[in-house]
N, C-alpha and C. Protein backbone atom coordinates (compact mmCIF):
# COMPACT_ATOMS: atom_id res chain seq x y z
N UNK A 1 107.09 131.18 77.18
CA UNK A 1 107.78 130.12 76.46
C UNK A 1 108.85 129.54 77.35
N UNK A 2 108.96 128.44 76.99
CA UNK A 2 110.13 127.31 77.94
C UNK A 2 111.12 127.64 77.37
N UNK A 3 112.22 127.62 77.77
CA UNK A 3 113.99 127.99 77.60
C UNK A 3 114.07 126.16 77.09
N UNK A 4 115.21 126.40 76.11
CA UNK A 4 115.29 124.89 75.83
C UNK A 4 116.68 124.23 77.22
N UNK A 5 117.08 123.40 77.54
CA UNK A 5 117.86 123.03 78.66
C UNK A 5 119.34 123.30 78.65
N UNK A 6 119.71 123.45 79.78
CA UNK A 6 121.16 124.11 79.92
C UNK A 6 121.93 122.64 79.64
N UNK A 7 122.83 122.57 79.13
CA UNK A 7 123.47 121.32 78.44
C UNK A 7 123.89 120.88 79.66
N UNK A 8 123.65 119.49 80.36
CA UNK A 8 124.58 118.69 81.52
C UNK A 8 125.71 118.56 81.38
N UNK A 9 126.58 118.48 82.47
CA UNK A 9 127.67 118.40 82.44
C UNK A 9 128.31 117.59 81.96
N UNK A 10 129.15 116.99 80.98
CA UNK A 10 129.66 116.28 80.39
C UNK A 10 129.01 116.10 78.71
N UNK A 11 127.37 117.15 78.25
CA UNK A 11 127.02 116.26 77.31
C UNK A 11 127.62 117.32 76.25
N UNK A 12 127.65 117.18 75.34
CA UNK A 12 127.99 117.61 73.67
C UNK A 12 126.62 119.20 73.68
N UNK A 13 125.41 118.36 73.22
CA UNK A 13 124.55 119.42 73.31
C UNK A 13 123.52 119.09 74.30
N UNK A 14 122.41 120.29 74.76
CA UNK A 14 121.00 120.32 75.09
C UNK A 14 119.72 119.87 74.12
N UNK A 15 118.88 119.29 74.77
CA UNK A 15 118.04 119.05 73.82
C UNK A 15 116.84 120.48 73.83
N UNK A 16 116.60 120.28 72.62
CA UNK A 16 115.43 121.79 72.10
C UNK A 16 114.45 121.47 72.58
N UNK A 17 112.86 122.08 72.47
CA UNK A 17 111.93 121.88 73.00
C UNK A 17 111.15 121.37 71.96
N UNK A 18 111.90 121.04 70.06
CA UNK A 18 111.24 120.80 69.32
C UNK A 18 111.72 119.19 69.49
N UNK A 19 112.58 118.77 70.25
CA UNK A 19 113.37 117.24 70.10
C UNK A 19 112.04 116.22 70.59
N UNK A 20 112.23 115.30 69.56
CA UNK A 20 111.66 114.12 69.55
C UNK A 20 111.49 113.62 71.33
N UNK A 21 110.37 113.00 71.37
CA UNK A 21 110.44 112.38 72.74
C UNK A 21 111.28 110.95 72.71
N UNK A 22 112.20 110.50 72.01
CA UNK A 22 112.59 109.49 71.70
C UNK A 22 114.02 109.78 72.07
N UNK A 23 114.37 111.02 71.87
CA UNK A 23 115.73 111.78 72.50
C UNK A 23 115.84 111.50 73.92
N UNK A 24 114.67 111.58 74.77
CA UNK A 24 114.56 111.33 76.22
C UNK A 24 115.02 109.96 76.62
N UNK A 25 115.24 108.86 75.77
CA UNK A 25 115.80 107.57 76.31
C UNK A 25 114.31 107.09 77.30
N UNK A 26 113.31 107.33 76.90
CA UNK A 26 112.12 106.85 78.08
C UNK A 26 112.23 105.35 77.60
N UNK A 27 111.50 104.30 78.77
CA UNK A 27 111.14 103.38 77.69
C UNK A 27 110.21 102.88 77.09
N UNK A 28 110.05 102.41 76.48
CA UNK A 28 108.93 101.80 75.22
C UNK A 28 107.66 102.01 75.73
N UNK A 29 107.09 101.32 76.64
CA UNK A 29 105.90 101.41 76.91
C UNK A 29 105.75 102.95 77.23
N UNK A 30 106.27 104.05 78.09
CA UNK A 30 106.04 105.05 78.59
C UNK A 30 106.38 105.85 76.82
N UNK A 31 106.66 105.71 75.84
CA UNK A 31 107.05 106.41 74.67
C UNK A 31 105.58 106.29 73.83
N UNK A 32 105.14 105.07 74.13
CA UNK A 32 103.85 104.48 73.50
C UNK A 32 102.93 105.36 74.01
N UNK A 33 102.51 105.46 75.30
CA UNK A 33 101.95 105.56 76.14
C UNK A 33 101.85 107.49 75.66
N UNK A 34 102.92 108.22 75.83
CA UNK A 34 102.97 108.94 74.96
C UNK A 34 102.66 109.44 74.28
N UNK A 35 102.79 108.57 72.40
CA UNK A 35 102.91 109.06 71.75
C UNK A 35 101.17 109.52 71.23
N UNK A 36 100.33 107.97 72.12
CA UNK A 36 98.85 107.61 71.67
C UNK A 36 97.89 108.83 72.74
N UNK A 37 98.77 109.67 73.72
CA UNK A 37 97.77 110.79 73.63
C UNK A 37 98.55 112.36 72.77
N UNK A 38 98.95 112.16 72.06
CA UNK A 38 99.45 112.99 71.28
C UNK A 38 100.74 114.39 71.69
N UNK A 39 101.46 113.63 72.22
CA UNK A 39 102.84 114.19 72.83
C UNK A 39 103.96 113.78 72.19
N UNK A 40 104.13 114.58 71.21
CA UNK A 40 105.56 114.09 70.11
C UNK A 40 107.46 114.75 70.52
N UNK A 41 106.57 115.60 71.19
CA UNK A 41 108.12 116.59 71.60
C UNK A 41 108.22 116.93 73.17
N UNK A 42 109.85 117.46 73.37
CA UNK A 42 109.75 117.50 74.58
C UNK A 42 109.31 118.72 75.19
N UNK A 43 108.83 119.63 74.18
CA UNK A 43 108.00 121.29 74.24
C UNK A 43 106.35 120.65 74.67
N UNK A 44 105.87 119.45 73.41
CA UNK A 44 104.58 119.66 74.20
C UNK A 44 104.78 118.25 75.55
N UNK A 45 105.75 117.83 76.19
CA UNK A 45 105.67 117.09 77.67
C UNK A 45 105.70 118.38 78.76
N UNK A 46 106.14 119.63 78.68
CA UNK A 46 106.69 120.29 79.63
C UNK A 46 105.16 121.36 79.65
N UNK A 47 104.27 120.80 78.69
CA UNK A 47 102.82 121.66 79.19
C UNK A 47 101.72 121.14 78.83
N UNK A 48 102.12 119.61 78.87
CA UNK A 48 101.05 119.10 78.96
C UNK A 48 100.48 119.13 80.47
N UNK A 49 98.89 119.30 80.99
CA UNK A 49 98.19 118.86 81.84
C UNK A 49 98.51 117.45 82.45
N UNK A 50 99.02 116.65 83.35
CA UNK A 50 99.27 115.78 83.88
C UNK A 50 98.35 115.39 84.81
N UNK A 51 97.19 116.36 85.06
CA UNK A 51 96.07 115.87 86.01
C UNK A 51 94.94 115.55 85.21
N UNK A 52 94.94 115.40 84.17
CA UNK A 52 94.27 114.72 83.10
C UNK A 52 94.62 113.35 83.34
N UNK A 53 93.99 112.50 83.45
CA UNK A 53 94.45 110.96 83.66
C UNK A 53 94.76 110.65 82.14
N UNK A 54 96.24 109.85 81.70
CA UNK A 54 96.44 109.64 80.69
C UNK A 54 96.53 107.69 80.63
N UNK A 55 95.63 106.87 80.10
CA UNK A 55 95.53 105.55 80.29
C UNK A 55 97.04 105.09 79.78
N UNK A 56 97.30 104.02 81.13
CA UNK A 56 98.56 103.61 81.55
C UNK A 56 99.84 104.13 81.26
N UNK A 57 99.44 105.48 82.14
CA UNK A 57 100.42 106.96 82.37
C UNK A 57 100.29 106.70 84.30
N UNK A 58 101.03 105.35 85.11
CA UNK A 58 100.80 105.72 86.50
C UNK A 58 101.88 106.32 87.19
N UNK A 59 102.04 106.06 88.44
CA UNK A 59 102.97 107.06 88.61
C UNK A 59 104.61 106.46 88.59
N UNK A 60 104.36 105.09 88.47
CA UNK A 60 106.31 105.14 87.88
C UNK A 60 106.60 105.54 86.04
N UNK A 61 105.55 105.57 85.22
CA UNK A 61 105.87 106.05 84.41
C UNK A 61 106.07 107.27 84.45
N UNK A 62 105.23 108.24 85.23
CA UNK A 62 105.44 109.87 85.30
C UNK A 62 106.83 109.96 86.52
N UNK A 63 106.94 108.52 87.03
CA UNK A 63 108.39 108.92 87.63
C UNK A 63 109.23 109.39 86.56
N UNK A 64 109.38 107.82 85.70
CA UNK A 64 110.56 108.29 85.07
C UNK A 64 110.43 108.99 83.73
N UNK A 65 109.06 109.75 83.29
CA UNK A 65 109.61 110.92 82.94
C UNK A 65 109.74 111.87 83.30
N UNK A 66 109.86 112.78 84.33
CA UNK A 66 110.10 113.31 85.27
C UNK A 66 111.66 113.19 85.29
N UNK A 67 111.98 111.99 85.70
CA UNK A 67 113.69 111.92 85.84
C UNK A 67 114.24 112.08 84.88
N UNK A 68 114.12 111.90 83.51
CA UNK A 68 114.19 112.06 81.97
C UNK A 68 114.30 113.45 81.83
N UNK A 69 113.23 114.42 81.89
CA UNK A 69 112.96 115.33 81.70
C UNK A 69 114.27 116.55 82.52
N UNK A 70 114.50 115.86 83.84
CA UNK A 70 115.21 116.61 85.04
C UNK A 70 116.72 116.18 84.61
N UNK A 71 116.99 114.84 84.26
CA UNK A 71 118.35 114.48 83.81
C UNK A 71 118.80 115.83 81.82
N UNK A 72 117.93 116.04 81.57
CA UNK A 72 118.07 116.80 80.14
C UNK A 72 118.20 117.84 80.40
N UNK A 73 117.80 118.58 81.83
CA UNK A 73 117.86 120.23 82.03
C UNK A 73 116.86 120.72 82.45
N UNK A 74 115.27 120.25 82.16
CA UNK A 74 114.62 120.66 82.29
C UNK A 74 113.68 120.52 83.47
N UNK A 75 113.25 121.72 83.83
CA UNK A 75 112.39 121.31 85.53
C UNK A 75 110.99 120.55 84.91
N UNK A 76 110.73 119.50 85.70
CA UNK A 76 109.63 118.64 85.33
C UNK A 76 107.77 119.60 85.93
N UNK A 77 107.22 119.35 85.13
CA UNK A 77 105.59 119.99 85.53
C UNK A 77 105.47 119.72 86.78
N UNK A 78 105.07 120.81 87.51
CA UNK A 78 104.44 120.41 89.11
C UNK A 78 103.51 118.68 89.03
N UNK A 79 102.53 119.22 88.15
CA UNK A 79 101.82 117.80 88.56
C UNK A 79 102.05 116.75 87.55
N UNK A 80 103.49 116.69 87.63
CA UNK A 80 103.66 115.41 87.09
C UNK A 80 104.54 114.39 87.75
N UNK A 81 105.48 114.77 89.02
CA UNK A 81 105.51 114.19 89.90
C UNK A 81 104.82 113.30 90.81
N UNK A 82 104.63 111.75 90.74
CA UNK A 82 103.95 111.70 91.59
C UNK A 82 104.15 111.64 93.36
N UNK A 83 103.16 111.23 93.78
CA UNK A 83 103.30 111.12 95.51
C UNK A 83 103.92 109.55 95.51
N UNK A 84 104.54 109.61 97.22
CA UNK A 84 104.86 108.55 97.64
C UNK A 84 104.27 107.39 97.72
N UNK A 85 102.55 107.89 98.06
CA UNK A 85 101.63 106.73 98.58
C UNK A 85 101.11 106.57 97.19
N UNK A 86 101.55 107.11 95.71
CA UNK A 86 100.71 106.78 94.24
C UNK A 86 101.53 105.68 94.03
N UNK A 87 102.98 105.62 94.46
CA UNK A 87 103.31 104.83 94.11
C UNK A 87 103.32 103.33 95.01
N UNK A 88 103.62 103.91 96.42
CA UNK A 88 102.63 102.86 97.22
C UNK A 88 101.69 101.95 96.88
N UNK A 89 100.58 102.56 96.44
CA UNK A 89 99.62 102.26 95.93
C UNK A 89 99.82 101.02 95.13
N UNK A 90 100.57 101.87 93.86
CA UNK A 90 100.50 100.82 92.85
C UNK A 90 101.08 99.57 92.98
N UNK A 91 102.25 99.75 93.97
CA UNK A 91 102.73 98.19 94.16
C UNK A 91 101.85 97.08 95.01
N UNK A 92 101.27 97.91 96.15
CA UNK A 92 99.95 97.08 97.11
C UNK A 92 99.27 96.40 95.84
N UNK A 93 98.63 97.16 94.56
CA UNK A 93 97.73 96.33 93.84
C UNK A 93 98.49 95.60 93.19
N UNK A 94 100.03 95.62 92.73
CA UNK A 94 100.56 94.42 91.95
C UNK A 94 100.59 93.38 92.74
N UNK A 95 100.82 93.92 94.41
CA UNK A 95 101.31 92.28 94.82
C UNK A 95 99.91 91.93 95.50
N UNK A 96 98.40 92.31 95.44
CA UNK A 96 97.77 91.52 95.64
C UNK A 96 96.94 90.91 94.49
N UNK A 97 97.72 91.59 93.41
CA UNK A 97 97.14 90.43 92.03
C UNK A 97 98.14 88.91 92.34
N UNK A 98 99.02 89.36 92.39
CA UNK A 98 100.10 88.60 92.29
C UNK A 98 99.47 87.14 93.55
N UNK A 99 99.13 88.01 94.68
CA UNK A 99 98.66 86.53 95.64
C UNK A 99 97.64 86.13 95.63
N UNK A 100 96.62 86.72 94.77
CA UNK A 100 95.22 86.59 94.12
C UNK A 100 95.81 85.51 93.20
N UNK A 101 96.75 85.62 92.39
CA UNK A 101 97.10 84.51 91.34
C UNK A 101 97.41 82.98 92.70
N UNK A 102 98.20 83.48 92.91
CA UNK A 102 99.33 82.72 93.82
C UNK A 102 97.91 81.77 94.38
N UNK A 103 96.97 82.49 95.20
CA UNK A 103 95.87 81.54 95.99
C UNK A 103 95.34 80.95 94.89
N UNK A 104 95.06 81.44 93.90
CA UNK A 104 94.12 80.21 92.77
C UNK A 104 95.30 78.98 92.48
N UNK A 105 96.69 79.31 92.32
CA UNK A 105 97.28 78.32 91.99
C UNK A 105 97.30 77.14 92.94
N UNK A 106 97.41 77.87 94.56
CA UNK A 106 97.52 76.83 95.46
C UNK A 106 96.28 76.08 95.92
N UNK A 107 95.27 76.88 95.54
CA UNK A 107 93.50 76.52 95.64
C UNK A 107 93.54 74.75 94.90
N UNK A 108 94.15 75.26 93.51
CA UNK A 108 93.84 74.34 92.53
C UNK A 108 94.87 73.06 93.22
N UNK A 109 95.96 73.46 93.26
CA UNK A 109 96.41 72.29 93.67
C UNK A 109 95.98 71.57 94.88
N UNK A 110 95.77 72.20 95.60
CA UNK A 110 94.88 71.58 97.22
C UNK A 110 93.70 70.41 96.48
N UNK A 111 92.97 71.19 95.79
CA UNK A 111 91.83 70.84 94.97
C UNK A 111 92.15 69.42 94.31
N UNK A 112 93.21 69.46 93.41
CA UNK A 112 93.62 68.24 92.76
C UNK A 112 94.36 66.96 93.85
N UNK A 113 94.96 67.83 94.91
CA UNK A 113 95.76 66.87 95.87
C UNK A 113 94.51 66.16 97.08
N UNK A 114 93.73 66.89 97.50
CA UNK A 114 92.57 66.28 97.80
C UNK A 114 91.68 65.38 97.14
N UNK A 115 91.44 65.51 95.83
CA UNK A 115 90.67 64.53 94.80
C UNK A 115 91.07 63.49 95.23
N UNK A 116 92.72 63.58 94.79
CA UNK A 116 93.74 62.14 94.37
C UNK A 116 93.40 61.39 96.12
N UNK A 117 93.54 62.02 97.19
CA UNK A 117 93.70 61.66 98.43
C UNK A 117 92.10 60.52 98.30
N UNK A 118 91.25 61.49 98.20
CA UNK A 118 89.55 60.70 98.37
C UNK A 118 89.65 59.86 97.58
N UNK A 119 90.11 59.90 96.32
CA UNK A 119 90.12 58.70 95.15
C UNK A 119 90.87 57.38 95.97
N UNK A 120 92.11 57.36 95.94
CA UNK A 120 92.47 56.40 96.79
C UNK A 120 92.19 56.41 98.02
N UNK A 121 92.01 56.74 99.20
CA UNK A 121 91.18 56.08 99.89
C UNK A 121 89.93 55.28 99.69
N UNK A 122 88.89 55.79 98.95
CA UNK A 122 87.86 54.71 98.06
C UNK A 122 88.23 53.65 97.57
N UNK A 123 89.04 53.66 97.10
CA UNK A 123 89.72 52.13 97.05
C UNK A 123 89.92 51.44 97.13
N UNK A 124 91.05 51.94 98.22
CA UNK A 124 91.36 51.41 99.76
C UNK A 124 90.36 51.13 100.58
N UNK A 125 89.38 51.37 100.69
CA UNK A 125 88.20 51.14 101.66
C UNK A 125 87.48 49.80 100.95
N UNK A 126 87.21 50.59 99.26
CA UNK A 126 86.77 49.24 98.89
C UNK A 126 87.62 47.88 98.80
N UNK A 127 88.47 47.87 98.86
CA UNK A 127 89.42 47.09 99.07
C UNK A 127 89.89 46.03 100.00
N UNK A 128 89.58 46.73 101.24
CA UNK A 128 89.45 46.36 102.46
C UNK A 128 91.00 46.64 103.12
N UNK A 129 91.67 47.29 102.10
CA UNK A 129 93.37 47.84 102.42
C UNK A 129 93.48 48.90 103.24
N UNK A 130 92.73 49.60 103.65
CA UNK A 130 92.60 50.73 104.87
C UNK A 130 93.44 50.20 106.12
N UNK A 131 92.70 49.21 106.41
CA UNK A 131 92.96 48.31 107.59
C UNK A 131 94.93 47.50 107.44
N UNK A 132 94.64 47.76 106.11
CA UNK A 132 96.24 46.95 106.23
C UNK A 132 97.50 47.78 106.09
N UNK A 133 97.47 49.03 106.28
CA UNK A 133 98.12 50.08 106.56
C UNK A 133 99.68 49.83 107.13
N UNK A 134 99.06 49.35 108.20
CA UNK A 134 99.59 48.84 109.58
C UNK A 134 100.70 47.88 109.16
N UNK A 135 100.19 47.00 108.12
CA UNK A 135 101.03 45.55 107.83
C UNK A 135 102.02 46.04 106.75
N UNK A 136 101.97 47.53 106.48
CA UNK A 136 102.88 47.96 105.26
C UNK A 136 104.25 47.85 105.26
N UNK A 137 105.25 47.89 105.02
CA UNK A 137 106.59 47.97 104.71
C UNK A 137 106.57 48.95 105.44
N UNK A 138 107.56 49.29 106.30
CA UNK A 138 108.23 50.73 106.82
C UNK A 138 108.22 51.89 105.57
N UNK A 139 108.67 51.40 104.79
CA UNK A 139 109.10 52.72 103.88
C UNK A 139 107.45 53.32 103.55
N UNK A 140 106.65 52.30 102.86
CA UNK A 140 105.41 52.90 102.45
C UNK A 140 104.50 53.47 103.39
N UNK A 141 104.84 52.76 104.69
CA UNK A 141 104.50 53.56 106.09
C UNK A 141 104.06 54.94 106.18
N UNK A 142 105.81 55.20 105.91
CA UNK A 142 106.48 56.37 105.77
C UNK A 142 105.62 57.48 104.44
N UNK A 143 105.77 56.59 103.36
CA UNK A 143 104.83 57.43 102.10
C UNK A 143 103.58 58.18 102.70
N UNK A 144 102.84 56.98 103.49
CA UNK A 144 101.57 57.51 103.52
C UNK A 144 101.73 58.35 104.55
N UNK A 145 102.28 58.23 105.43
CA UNK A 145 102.45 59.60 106.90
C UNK A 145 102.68 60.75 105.84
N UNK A 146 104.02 60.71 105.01
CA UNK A 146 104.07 61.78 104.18
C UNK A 146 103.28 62.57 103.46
N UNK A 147 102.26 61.78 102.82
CA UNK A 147 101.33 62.56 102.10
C UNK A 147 100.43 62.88 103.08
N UNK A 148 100.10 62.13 104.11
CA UNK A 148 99.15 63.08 105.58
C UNK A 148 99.63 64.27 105.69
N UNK A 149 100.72 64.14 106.20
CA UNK A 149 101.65 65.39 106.55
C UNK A 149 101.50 66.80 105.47
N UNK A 150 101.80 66.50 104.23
CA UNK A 150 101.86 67.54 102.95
C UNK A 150 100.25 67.74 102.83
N UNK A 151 99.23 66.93 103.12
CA UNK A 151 97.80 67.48 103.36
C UNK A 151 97.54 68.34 104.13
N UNK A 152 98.09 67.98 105.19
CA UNK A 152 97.78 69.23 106.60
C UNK A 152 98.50 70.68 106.41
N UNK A 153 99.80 70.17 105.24
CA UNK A 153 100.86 71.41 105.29
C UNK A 153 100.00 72.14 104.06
N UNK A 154 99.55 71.76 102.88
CA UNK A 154 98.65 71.97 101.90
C UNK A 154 97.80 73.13 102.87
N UNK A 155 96.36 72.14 103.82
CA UNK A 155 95.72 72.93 104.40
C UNK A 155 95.49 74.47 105.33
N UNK A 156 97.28 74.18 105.88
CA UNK A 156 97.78 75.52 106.79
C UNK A 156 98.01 76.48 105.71
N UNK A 157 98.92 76.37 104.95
CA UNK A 157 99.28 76.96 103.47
C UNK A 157 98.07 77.67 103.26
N UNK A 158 96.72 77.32 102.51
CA UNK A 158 96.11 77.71 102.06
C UNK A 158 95.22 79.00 102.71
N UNK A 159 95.01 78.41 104.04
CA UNK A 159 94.89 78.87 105.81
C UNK A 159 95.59 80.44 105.58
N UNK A 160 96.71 80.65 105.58
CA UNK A 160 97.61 81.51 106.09
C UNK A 160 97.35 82.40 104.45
N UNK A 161 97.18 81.99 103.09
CA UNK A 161 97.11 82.54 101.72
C UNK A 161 95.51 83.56 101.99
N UNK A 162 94.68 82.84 102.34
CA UNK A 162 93.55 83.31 102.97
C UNK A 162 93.48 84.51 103.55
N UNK A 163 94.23 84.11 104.64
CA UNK A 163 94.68 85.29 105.64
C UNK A 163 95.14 86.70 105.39
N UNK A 164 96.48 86.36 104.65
CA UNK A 164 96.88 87.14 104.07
C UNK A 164 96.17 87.66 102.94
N UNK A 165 95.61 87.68 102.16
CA UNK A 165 94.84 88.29 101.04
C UNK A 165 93.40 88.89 101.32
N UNK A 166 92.76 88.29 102.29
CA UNK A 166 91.99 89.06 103.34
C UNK A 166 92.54 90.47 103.73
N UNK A 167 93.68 90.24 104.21
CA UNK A 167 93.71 91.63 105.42
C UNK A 167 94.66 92.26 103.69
N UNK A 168 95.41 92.09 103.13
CA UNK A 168 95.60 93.01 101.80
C UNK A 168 94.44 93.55 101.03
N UNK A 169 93.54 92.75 100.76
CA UNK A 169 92.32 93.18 100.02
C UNK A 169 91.21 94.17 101.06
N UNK A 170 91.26 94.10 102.69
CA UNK A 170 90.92 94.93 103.54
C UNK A 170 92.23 96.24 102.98
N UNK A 171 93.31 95.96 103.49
CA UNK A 171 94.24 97.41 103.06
C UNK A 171 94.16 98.15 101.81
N UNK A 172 93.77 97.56 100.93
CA UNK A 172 93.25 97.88 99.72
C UNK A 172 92.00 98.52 99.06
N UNK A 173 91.25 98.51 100.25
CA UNK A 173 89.74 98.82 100.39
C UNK A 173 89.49 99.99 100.98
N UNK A 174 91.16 100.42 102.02
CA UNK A 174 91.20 102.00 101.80
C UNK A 174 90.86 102.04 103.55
N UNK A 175 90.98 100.56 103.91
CA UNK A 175 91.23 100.75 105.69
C UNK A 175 92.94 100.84 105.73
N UNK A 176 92.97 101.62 107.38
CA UNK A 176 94.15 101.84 107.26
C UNK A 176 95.60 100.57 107.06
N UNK A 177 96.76 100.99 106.88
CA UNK A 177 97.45 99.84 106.57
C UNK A 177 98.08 99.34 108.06
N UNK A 178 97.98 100.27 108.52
CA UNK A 178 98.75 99.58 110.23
C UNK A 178 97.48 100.64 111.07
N UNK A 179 97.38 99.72 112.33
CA UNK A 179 96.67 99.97 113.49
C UNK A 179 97.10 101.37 113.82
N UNK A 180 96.17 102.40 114.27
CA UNK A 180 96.45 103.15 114.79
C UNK A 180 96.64 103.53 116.36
């Protein structure tokens, strides 16, 4: 049997091993997370199996109960600590959702800023205004260099989003993360 926790320094009391997991100050999602594989107290967190995969139990939630558990008195389960690289891990896959999003957003806009580009030029061609470019006002000159310019910068952009989500989605695939 588990000893209930030696009271921290400064608190009033220790919590029992019959105390609510709600006593732990975890937060919400990790309490949820919790409560839906059937862990009500802090007697059954300190023997529950933790190498049981518990769905969206990763390892900053078993961080911080772990720190919860260690801030109350109590030594946390061997395997409920996680590793450095679990948590590694998990941030590599947030931030290549995150530039997985990021490239569709900039995809789309390339996408829409190219349309608009071909649309007017057609126009302009049918028009016979291609040619009169030249005869423009300085300033509108200027417009159209500009939107050349934000095309090419568009194109590198997208270039380099590529790039990068390539060699993340390679690091992710479980090749190494730096050259050996």
């Amino acid at each position: 049997m588990i000893p209930s926790a030696i009271p921290a320094s400064g608190s009033m009391t220790a919590l029992s091993l019959d105390a609510p997991i709600e006593d732990l100050k975890l937060s919400k999602r990790v309490r949820n997370v919790l409560r839906l594989s059937g862990l009500h107290s802090v007697g059954s967190l300190l023997e529950c199996d933790y190498e049981k995969a518990l769905r969206g139990f990763g390892p900053r939630a078993r961080a911080e109960l772990a720190c919860a558990l260690q801030s109350n008195g109590f030594a946390p389960p061997a395997n409920l600590n996680p590793s450095e690289l679990d948590v590694v891990s998990e941030d590599v896959s947030k931030l290549l959702g995150q530039m997985e999003a990021t490239l569709r957003s900039w995809s789309a806009r390339l996408e829409h800023f190219e349309a608009r580009i071909r649309e007017v030029t057609a126009v302009c061609r049918a028009s016979g205004t291609l040619q009169q470019i030249a005869a423009l006002p300085p300033e509108q000159q200027e417009m159209v260099a500009s939107i050349e310019e934000e095309s090419r910068r568009f194109n590198r952009l997208a270039g380099h989003l590529l790039e990068m989500l390539s060699r993340q989605t390679a690091c992710h695939s479980g090749e190494p993360l730096l050259p050996r």
